[in-house]
Protein backbone atom coordinates (compact mmCIF):
# COMPACT_ATOMS: atom_id res chain seq x y z
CA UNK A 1 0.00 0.00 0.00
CA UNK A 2 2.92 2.43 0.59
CA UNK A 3 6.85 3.34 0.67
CA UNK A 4 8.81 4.04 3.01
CA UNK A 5 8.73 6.87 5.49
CA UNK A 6 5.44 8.23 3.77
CA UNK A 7 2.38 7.99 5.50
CA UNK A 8 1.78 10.65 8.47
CA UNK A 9 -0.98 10.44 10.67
CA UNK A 10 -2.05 13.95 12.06
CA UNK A 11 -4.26 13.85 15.23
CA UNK A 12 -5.71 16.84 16.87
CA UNK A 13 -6.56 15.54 20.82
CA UNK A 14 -9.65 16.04 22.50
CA UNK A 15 -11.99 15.18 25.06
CA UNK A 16 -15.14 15.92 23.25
CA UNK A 17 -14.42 15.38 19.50
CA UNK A 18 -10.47 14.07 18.24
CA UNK A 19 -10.12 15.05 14.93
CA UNK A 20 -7.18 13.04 12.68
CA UNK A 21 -6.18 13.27 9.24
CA UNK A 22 -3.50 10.74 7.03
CA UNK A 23 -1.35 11.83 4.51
CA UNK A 24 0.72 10.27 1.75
CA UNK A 25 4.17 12.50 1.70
CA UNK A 26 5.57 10.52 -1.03
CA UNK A 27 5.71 13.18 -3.13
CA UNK A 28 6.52 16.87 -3.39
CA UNK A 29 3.11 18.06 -2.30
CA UNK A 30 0.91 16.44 -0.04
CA UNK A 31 -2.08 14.20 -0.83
CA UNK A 32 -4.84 13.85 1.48
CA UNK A 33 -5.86 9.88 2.24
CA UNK A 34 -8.36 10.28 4.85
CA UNK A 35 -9.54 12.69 7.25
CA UNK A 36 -12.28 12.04 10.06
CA UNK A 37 -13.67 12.70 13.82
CA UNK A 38 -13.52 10.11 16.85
CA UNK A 39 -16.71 11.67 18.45
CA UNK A 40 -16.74 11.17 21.96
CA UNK A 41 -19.88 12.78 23.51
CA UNK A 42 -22.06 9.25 24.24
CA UNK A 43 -19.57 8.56 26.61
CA UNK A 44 -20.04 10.53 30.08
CA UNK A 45 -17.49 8.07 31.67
CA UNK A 46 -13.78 10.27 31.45
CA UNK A 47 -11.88 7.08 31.70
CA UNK A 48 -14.50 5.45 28.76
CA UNK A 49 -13.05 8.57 26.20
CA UNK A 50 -9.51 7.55 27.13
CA UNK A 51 -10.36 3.85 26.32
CA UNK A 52 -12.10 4.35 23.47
CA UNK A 53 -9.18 6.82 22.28
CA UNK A 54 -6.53 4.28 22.92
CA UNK A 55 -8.95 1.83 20.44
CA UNK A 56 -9.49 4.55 17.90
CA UNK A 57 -5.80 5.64 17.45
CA UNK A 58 -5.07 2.22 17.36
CA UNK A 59 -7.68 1.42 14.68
CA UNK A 60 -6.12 4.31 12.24
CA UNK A 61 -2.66 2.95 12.70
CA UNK A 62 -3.39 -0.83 11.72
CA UNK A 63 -5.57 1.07 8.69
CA UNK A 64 -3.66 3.33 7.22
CA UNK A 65 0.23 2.22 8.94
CA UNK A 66 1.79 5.46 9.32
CA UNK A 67 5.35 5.47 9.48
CA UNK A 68 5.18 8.68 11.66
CA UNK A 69 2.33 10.46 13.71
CA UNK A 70 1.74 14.23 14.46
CA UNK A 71 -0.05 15.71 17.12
CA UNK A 72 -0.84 19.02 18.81
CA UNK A 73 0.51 19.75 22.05
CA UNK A 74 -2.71 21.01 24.60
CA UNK A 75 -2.60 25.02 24.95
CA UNK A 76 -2.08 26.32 28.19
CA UNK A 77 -5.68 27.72 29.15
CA UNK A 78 -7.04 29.15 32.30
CA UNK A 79 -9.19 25.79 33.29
CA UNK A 80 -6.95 23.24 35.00
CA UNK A 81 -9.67 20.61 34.88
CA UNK A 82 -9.70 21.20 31.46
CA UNK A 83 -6.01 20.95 30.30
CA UNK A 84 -5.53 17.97 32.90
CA UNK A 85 -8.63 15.80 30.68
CA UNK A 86 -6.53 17.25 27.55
CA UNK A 87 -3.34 15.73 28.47
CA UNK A 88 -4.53 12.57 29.47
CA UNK A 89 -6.61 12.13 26.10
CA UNK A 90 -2.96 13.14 23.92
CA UNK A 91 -1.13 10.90 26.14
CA UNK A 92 -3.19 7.61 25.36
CA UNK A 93 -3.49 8.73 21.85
CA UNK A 94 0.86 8.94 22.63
CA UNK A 95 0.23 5.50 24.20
CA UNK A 96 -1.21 4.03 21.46
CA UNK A 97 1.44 5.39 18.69
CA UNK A 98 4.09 3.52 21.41
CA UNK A 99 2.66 0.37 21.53
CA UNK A 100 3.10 0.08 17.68
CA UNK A 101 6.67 1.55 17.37
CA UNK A 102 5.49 4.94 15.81
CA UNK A 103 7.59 7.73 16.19
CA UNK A 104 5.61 10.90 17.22
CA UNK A 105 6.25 14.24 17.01
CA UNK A 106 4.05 16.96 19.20
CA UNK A 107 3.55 20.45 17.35
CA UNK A 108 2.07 23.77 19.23
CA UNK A 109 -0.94 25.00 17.88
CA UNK A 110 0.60 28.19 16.95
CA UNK A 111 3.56 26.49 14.54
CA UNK A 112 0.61 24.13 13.05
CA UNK A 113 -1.21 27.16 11.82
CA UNK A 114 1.95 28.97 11.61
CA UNK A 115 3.13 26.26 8.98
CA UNK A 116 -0.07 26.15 7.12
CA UNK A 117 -1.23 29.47 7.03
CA UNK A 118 1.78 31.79 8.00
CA UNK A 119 0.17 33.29 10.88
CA UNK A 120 0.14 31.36 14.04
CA UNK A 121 -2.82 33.28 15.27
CA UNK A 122 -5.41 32.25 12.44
CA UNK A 123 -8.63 30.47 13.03
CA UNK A 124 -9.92 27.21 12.62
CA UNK A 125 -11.71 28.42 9.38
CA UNK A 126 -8.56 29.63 7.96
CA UNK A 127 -6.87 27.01 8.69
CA UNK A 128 -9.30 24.60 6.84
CA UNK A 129 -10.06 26.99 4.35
CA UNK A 130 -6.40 26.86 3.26
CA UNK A 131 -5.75 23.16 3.62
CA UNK A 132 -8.85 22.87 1.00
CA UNK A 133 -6.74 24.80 -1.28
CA UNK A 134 -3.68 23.19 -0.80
CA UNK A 135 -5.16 19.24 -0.81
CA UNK A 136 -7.90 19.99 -3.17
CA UNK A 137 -10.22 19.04 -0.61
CA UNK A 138 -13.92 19.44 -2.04
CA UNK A 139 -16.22 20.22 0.95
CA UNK A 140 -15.26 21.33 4.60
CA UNK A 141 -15.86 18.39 7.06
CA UNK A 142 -18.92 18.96 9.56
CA UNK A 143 -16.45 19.24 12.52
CA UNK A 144 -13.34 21.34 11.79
CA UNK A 145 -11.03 18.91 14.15
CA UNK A 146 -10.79 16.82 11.21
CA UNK A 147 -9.12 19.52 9.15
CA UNK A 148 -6.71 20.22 12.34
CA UNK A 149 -6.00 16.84 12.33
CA UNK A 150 -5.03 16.94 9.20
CA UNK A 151 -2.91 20.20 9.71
CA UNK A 152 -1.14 18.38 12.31
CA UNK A 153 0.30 16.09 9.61
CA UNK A 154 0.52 18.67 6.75
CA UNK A 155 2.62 20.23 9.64
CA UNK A 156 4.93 17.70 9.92
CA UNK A 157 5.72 17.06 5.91
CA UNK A 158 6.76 20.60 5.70
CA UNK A 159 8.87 20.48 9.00
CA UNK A 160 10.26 17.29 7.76
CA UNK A 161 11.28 18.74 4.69
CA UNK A 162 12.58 21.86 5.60
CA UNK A 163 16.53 21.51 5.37
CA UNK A 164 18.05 21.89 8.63
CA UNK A 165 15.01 21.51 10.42
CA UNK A 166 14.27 17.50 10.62
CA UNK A 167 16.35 15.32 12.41
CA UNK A 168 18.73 13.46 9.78
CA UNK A 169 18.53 16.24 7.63
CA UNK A 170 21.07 18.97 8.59
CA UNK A 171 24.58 19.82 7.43
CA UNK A 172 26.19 18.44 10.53
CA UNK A 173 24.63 14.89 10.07
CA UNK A 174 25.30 15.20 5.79
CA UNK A 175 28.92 15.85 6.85
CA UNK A 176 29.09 13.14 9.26
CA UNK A 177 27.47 10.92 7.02
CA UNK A 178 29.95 12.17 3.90
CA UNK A 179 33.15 12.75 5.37
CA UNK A 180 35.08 12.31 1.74
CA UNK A 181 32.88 14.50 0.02
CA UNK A 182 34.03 17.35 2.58
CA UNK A 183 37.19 19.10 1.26
């Protein structure tokens, strides 16, 4: 179904509604496989989101096999309660990535719409508005934490291939990795 290092799986954590998005990066642009909610509101049970979460994530990475996952990092807000229920639901999403040897990377919500939109301060309707552009997407999705689930993992393809900026992928490690080709 895929090459190497070329599926990303973008998830955008949450208690209520977890919106996720997959990517093929195989090429120079983008392509959009699959974006979707994990809606969470029958359950009034905090532990039953978290275990259904864990199941979910799991689900889309025996589906699609990413070979690396992107998610955004909770923002710091004034309800405790709040950010505590947001960091458990990323970590089992985190959890879930582990158990299947996925490397994950954790973006802030400001570079994720920094990286899509060039201002870290735009909206969730910006934010989709642009990624419809970019992936050609047709229709906006009923909940927009699909879309930032999906920006999560456009994030990461343009980090990734941003010289310098991904691990592997700076001067230091071509000269370490080329030493005759140095003169």
């Amino acid at each position: 179904m895929k090459d190497a290092d070329n599926i990303i799986l973008g998830i955008d954590p949450g208690t209520t509604i977890m919106g996720y998005g997959v990517i093929d990066a195989s090429e120079s642009q983008p392509k959009m496989l699959s974006m979707g909610v994990v809606d969470l509101r029958k359950y009034s049970d905090h532990y039953q989101k978290l275990s259904y979460i864990y199941k979910r994530v799991t689900m889309l990475i025996e589906q699609y096999l990413p070979d690396e996952i992107a998610i955004e990092a909770p923002f710091f807000g004034k309800n405790v309660q709040s950010m505590l229920k947001l960091g458990r639901a990323q970590g089992v999403a985190i959890a879930a990535a582990l158990s299947h040897s996925v490397p994950i990377v954790e973006y802030a919500p400001r570079k994720i719409k920094q990286s899509i939109t060039g201002s870290g301060s735009a909206s969730k309707e910006q934010v989709a508005g642009m990624l419809m552009r970019l992936l050609n997407i047709d229709k906006l999705p009923t909940y927009l934490d699909a879309t930032d689930g999906l920006a999560a993992a456009v994030c990461h393809f343009y980090q990734r291939n941003t010289p310098g900026k991904a691990k592997g992928n700076s001067w230091a490690d071509f000269v370490k990795k080329n030493p005759g080709r140095i003169s």
